[in-house]
Protein backbone atom coordinates (compact mmCIF):
# COMPACT_ATOMS: atom_id res chain seq x y z
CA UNK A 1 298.23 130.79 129.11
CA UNK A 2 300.76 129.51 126.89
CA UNK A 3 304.65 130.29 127.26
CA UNK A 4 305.90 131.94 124.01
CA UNK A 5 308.18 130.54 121.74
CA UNK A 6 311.27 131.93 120.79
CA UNK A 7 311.53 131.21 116.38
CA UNK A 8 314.08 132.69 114.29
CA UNK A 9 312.51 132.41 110.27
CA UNK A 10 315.12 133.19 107.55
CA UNK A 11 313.52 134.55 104.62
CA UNK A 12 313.88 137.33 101.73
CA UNK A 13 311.54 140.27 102.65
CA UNK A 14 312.49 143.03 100.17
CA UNK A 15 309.43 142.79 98.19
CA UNK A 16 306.41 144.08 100.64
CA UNK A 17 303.92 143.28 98.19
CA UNK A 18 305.02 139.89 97.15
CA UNK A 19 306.47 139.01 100.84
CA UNK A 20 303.32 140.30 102.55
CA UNK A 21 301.20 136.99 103.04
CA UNK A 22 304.34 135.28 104.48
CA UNK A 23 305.57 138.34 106.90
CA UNK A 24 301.73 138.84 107.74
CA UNK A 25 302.06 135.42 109.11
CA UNK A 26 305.20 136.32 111.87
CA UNK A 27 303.72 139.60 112.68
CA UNK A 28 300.57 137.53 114.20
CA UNK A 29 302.41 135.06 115.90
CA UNK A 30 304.05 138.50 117.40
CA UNK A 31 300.88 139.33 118.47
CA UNK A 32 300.36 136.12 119.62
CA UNK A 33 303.10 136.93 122.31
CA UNK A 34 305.78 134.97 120.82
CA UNK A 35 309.80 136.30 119.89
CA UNK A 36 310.43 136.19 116.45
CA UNK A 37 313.54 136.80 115.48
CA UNK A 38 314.00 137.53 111.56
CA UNK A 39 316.70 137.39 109.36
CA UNK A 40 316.96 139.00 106.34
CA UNK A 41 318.42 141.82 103.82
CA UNK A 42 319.23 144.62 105.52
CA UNK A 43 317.26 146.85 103.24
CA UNK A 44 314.32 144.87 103.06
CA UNK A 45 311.22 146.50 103.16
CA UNK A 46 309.51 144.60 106.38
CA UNK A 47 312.19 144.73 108.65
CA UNK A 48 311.34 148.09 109.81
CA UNK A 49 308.15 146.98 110.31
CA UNK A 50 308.95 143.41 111.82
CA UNK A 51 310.82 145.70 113.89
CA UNK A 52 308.01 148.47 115.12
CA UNK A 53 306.04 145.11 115.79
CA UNK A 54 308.56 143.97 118.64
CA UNK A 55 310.82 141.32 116.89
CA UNK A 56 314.48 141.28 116.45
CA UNK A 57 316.05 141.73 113.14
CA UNK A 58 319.59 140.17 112.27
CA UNK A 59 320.33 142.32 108.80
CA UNK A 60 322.17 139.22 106.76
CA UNK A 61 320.20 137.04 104.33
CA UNK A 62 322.29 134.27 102.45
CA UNK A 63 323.71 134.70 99.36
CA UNK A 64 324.09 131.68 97.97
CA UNK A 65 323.55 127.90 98.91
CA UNK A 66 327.05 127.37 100.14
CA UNK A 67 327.65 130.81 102.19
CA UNK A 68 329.86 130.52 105.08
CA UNK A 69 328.95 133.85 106.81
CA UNK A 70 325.54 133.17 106.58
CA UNK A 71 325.99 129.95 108.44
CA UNK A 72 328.19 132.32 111.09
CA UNK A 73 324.82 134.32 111.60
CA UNK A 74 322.52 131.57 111.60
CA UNK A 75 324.35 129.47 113.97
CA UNK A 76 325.34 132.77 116.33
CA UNK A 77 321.70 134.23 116.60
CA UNK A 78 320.74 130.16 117.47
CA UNK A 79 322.28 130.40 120.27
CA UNK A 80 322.32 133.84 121.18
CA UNK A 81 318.83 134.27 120.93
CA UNK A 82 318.07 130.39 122.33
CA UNK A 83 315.75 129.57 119.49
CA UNK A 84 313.46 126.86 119.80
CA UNK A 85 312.78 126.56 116.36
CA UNK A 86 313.67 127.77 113.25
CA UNK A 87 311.77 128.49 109.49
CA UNK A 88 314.18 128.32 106.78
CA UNK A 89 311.65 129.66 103.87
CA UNK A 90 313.85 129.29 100.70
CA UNK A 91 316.67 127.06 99.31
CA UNK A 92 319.45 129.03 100.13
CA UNK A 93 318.14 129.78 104.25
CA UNK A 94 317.51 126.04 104.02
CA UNK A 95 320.61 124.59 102.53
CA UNK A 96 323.07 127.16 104.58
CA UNK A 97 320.77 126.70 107.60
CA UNK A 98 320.69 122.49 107.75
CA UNK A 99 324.40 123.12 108.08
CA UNK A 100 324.68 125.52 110.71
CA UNK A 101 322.41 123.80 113.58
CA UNK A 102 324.61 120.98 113.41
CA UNK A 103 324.91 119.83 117.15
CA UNK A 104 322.23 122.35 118.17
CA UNK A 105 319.09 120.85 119.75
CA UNK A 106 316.25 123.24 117.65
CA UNK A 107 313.49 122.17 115.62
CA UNK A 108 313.39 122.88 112.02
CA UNK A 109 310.96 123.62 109.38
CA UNK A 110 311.10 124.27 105.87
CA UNK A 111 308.77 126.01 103.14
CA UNK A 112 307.18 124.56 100.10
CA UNK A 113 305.29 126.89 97.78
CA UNK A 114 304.74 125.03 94.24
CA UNK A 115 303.95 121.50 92.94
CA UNK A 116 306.31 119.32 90.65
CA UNK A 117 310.26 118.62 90.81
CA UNK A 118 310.23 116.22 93.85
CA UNK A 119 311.22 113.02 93.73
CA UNK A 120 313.13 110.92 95.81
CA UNK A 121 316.06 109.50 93.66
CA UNK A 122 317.31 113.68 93.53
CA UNK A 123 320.34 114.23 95.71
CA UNK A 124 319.48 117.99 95.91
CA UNK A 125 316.47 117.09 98.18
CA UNK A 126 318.30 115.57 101.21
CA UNK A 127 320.25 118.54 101.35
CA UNK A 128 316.46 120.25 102.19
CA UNK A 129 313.00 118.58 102.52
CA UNK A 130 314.83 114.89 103.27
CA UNK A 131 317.20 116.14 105.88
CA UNK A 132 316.75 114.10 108.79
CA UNK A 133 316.90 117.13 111.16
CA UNK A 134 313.77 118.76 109.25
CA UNK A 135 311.14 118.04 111.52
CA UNK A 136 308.17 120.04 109.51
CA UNK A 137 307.81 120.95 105.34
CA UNK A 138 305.11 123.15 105.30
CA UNK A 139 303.17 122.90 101.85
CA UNK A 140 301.65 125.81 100.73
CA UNK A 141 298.83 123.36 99.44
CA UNK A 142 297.25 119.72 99.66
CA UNK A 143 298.37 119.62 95.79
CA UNK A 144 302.23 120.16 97.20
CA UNK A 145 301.67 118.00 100.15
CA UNK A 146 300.92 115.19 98.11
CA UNK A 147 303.59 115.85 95.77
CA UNK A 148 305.83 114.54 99.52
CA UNK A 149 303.30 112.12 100.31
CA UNK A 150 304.21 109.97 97.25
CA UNK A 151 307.70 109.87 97.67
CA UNK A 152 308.82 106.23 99.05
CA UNK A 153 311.27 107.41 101.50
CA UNK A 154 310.04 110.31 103.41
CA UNK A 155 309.05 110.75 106.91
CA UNK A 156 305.31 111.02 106.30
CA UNK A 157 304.46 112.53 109.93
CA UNK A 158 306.48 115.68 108.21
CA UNK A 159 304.30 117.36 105.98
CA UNK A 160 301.69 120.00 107.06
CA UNK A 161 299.66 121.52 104.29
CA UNK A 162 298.78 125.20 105.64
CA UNK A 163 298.23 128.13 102.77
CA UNK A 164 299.67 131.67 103.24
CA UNK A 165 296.60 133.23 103.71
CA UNK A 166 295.18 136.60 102.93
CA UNK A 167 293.50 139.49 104.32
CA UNK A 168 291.04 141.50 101.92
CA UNK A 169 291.31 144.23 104.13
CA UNK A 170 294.62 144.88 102.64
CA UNK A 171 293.97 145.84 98.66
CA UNK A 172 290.42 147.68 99.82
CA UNK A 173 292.62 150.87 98.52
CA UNK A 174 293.48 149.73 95.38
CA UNK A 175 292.26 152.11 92.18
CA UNK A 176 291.24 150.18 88.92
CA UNK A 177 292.82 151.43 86.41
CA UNK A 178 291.00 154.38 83.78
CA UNK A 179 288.89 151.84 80.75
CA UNK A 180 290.27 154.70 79.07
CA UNK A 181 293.35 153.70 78.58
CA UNK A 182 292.52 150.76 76.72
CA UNK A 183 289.69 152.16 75.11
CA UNK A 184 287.92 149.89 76.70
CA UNK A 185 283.81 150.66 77.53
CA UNK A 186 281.76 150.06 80.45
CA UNK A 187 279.76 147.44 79.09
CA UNK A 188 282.62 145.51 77.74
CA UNK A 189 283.71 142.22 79.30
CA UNK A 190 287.31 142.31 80.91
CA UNK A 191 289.86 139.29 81.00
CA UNK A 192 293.08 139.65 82.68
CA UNK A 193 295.45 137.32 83.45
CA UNK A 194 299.11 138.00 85.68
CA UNK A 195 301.76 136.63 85.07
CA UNK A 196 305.61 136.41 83.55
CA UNK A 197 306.04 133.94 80.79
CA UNK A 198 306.36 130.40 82.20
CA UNK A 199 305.37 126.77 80.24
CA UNK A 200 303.83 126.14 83.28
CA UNK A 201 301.50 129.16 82.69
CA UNK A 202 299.76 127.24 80.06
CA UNK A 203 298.66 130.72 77.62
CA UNK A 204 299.13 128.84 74.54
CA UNK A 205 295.84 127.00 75.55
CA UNK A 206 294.21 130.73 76.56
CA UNK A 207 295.26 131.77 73.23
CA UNK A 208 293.44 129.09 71.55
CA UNK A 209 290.53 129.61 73.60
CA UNK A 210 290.07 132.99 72.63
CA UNK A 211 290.18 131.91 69.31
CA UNK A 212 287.16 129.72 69.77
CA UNK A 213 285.04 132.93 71.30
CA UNK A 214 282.30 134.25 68.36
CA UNK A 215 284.29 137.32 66.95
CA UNK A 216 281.08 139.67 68.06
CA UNK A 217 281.62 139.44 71.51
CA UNK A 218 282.61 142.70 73.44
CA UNK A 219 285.27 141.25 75.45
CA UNK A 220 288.94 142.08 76.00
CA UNK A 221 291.64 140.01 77.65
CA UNK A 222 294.62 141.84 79.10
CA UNK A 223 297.80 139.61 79.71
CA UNK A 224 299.82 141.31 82.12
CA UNK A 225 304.00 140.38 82.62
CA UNK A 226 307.13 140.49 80.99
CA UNK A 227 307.57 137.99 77.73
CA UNK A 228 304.13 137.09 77.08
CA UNK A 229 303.50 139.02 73.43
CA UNK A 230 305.93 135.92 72.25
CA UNK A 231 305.80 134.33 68.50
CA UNK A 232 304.51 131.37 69.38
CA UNK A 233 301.60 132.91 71.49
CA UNK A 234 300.86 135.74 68.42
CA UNK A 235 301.20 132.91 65.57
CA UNK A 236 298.44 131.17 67.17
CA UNK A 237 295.91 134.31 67.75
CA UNK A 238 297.05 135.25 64.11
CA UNK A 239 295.01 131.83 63.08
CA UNK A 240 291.88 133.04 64.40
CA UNK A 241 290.23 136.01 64.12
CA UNK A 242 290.35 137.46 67.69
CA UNK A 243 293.54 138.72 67.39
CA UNK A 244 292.26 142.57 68.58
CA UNK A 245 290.58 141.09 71.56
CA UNK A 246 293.93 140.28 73.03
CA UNK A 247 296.09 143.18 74.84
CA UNK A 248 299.80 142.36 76.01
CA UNK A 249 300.89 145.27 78.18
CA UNK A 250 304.47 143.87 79.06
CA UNK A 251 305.55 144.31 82.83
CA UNK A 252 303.39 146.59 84.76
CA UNK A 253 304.40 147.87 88.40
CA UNK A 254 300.21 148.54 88.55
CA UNK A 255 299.05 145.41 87.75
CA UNK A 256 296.69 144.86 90.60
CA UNK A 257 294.86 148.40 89.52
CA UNK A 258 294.24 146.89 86.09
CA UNK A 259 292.81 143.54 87.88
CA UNK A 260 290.66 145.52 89.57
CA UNK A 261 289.28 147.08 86.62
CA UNK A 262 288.48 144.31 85.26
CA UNK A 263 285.55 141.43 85.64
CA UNK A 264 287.12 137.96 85.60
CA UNK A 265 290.70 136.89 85.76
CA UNK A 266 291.51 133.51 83.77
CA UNK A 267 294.00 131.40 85.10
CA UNK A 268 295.06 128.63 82.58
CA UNK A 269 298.02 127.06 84.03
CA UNK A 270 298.84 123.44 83.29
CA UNK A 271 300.84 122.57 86.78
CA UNK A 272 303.55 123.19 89.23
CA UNK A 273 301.32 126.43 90.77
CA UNK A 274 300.09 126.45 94.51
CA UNK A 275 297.41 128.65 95.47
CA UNK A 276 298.24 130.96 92.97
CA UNK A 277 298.98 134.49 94.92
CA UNK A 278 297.24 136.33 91.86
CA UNK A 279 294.26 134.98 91.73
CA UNK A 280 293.73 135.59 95.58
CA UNK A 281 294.37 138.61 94.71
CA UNK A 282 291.86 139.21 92.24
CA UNK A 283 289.19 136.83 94.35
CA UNK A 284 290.10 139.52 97.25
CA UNK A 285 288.85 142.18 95.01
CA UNK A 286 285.56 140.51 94.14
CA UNK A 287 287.00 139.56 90.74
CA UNK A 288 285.24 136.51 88.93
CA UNK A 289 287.48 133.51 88.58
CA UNK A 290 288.58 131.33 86.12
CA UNK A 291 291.11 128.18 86.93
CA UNK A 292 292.20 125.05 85.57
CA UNK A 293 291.96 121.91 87.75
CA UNK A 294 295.77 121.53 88.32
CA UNK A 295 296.58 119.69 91.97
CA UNK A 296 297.64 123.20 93.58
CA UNK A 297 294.49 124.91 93.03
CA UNK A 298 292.76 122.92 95.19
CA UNK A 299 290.88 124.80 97.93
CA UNK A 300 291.52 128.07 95.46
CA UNK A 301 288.15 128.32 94.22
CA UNK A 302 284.68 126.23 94.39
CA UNK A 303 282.99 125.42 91.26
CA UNK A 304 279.84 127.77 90.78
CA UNK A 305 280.34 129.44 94.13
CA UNK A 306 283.30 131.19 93.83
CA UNK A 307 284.86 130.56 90.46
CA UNK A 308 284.84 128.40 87.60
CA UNK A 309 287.08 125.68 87.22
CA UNK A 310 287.46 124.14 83.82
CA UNK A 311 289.99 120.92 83.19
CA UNK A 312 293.79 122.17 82.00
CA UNK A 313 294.45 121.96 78.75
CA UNK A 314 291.45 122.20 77.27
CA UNK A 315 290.75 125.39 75.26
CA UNK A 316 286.78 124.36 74.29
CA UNK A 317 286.54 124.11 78.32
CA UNK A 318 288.15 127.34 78.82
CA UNK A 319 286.18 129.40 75.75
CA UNK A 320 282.71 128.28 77.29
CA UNK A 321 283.75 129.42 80.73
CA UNK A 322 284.49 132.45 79.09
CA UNK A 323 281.46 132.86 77.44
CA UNK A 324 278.90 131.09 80.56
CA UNK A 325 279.94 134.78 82.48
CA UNK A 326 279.87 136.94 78.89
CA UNK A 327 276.12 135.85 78.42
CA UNK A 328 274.89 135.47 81.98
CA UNK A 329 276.24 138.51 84.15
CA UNK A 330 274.11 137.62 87.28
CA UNK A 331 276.23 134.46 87.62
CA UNK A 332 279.36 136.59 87.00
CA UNK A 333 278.14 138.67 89.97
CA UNK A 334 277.38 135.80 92.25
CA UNK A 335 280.66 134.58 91.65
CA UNK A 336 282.85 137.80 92.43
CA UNK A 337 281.46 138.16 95.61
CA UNK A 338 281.91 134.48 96.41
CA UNK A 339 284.94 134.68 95.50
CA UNK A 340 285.65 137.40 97.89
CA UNK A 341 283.14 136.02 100.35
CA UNK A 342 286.23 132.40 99.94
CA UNK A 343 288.76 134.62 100.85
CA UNK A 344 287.07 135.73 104.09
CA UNK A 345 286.48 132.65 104.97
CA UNK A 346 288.95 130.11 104.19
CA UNK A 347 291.79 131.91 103.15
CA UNK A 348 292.38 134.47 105.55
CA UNK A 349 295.63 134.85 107.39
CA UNK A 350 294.14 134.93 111.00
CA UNK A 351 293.26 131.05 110.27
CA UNK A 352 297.01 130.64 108.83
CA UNK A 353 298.49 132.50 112.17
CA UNK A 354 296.48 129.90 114.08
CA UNK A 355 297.81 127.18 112.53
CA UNK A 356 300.79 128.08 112.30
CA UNK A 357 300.76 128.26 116.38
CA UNK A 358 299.42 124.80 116.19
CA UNK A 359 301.88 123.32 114.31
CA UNK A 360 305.02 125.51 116.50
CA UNK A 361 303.72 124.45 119.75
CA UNK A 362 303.25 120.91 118.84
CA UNK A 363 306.83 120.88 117.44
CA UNK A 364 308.05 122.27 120.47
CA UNK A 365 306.46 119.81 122.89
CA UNK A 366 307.65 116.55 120.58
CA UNK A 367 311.31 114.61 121.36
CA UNK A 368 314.44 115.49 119.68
């Protein structure tokens, strides 16, 4: 049998829905037999149960990039605790933490969840990913893994492309939400899409797509998240004539109720997005699927099996996706529970706990 190792990750777990792929991840390797420590808020909402689940909790998380105490804590619990290696998840654990091992003979990995904004010739990324003491960046994604690869200067032995994987066990509880309240009826086909109002979102091009739909279709599409009912996203639906087939709700602390209510969730982002956690979530509740082709979807869906995926930025591809699962609802079935079906399969968290073991225990065994 293996010997466990001893990791200390530094991350923000206040959030239990939004954390819960990540700390799903530790709370394996726990199982596993190995001593994670965990640093975080105080009041965050996993540390009880990081806790319950037999790993140590140091109650600090940085505050900002340059934090002093933070470094105190880091350092301290390094040495107390005789870490062997150490997962810095965000920029200010990372930036605080390359600091604090100075001198210390631990092996360090960093996190990388999205696509875009690296490139070699930016002085903010030796201060993380181009460290010389980071000895791992794990990608959330091929798509983000590449986004290192092509960079002229970088260790290329570093990278390690392993998603955050999910269980479907873990939204089997989750109640759609009444058609009621939309006036919505059972035969009517539901769109939803999740999400707080980026550019990189890309639901300019949805909104032209459903202006391309034939105004006689019962359909609906729900956008879900703060900012989205914007002028330039209403101007363009007020050039069409599908303007009542679009519902902007604004932020909603239920928004995984109303993706379970409905049939497909479109996903029309145009790049920087990894593995998007909302459309797992909506593939984990046998939702049909709808995504664009950007480099961090890859592995998300597979054409006609579990999803549709339809090229970015391309409206005419996006409104006959739309109406392929409007017209043939036996495809639309196949699909959800393929999509689900995916989940199980290839993006499940047991597989990310395993490699995540891999990956430690190879780390360990390699040469400072």
């Amino acid at each position: 049998m293996n010997d466990p190792l001893r990791i200390l990750v530094v991350s923000d777990y206040k959030n239990t829905h939004s954390v819960r792929p990540e700390a799903e991840i530790f709370m394996g390797l726990l199982k596993m037999g190995h001593e994670i420590t965990v640093m975080t808020y105080p009041d965050a909402e996993y540390a009880q149960r990081f806790k319950d689940a037999g790993a140590k909790i140091v109650p600090y998380h940085p505050e900002t990039k340059y934090d002093k105490k933070a470094r105190r804590w880091i350092r301290d619990t390094i040495i107390k605790e005789r870490i062997q290696i150490v997962h810095f998840y965000n920029s200010r654990a990372s930036v605080n933490g390359l600091r604090a091992i100075r001198g210390l003979n631990v092996k360090v990995c960093l996190y990388r969840g999205f696509t875009g904004n690296i490139h070699w010739y930016d002085p903010t990324l030796y201060f993380k990913y181009m460290h010389p003491k980071v000895n791992r960046i794990v990608c959330n994604s091929p798509g983000v893994e590449q986004e290192f690869l092509k960079q002229p200067f970088i260790d290329k032995t570093r990278t390690r492309s392993i998603h955050k994987g999910h269980d479907t066990s873990w939204y089997e509880d989750t109640t759609p939400t009444d058609r009621k309240e939309f006036s919505l009826s059972e035969s009517t086909l539901v769109l939803v899409n999740v999400a707080n109002n980026r550019p990189m979102k890309g639901i300019p091009y949805l909104m032209q797509a459903m202006n391309l739909l034939p105004a006689d279709l019962d359909l609906k599409l729900i956008i879900v998240g703060r900012d989205m009912e914007t002028e330039e996203n209403v101007d363009i639906l007020n050039r069409g004539n599908n303007r009542d087939k679009v519902i902007f709700t604004g932020f909603r602390d239920d928004a995984l109720n109303i993706v379970r209510m409905s049939d497909v969730f479109v996903l029309s982002s145009i790049r920087g997005e990894s593995i998007t956690k909302s459309v797992i979530e909506a593939m984990s509740l046998a939702r049909g699927v709808i995504i664009t082709d950007i480099p961090g979807n890859r592995q998300l869906a597979i054409h006609e099996e579990s999803g549709l995926v339809v090229q970015m930025k391309n409206p005419t591809e996006l409104t006959e996706a739309i109406k392929r699962l409007y017209y043939d609802r036996e495809l639309l079935k196949r699909l959800q529970a393929g999509a689900k079906a995916h989940i199980q399969n290839h993006l499940n968290v047991k597989n990310t706990v395993v490699a995540y073991d891999k990956m430690y225990r190879e780390l360990a065994e390699e040469r400072s």
